[in-house]
Protein backbone atom coordinates (compact mmCIF):
# COMPACT_ATOMS: atom_id res chain seq x y z
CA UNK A 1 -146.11 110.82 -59.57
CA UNK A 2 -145.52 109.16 -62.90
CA UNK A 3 -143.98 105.98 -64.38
CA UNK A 4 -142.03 105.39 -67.65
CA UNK A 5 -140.05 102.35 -68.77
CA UNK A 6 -136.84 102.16 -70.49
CA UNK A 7 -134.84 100.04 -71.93
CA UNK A 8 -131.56 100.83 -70.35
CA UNK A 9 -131.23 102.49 -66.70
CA UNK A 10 -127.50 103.75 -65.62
CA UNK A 11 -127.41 104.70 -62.37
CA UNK A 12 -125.09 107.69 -60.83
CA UNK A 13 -121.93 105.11 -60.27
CA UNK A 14 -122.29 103.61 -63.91
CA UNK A 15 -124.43 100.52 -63.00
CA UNK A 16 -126.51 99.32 -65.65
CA UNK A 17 -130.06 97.60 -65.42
CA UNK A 18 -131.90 96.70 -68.22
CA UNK A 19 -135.77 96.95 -68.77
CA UNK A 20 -136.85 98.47 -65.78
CA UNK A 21 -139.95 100.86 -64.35
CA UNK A 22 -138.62 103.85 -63.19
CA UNK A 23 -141.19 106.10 -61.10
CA UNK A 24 -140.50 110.05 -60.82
CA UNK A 25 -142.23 112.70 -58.21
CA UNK A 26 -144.14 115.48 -59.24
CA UNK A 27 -141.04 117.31 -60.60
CA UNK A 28 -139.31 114.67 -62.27
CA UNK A 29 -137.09 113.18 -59.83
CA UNK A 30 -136.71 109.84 -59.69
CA UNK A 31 -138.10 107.68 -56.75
CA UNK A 32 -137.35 104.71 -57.25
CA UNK A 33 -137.10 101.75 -60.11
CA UNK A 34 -138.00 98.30 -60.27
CA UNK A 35 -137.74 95.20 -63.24
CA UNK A 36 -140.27 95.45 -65.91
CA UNK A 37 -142.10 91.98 -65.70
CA UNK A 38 -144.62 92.60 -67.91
CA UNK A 39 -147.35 95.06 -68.90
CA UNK A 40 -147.97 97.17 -65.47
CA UNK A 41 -151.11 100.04 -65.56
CA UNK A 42 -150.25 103.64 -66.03
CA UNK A 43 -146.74 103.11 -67.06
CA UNK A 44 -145.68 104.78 -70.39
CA UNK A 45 -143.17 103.04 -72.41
CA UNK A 46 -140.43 105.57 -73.24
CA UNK A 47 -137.64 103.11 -74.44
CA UNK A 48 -133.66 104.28 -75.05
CA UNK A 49 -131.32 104.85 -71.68
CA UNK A 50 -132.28 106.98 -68.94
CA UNK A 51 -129.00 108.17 -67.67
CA UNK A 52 -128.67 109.14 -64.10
CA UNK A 53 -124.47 110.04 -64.15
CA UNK A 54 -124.24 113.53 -62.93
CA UNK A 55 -122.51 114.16 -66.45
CA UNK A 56 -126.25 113.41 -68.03
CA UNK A 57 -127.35 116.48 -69.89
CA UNK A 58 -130.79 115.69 -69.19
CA UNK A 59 -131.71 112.86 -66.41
CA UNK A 60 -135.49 113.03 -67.45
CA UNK A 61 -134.75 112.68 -70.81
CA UNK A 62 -134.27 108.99 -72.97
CA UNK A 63 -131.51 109.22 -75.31
């Protein structure tokens, strides 16, 4: 399990949060996602959007 956070998070239904944790398994699925409130250990800042629409090219990538 890892953690990155990101500027910009749209979900799958076109929701938008805005500096948020997002924590992936293994093989890069996401988990889950929470607010960024600060500096948090073993989270690695990634910035951009992470775009979860199915129409993403890449969901584990930041654009």
């Amino acid at each position: 399990m890892y953690a990155r956070a990101y500027h910009h998070l749209i979900l799958p239904d076109g929701t938008i949060h805005s500096l948020v944790v997002v924590r992936f398994d293994d093989d890069g699925k996401v988990l889950d996602f929470h607010p960024l409130q600060g500096e948090e250990p073993f989270v690695e800042w990634e910035g951009g959007t992470l775009d979860l629409r199915k129409n993403a090219s890449d969901p584990t990538s930041a654009s």
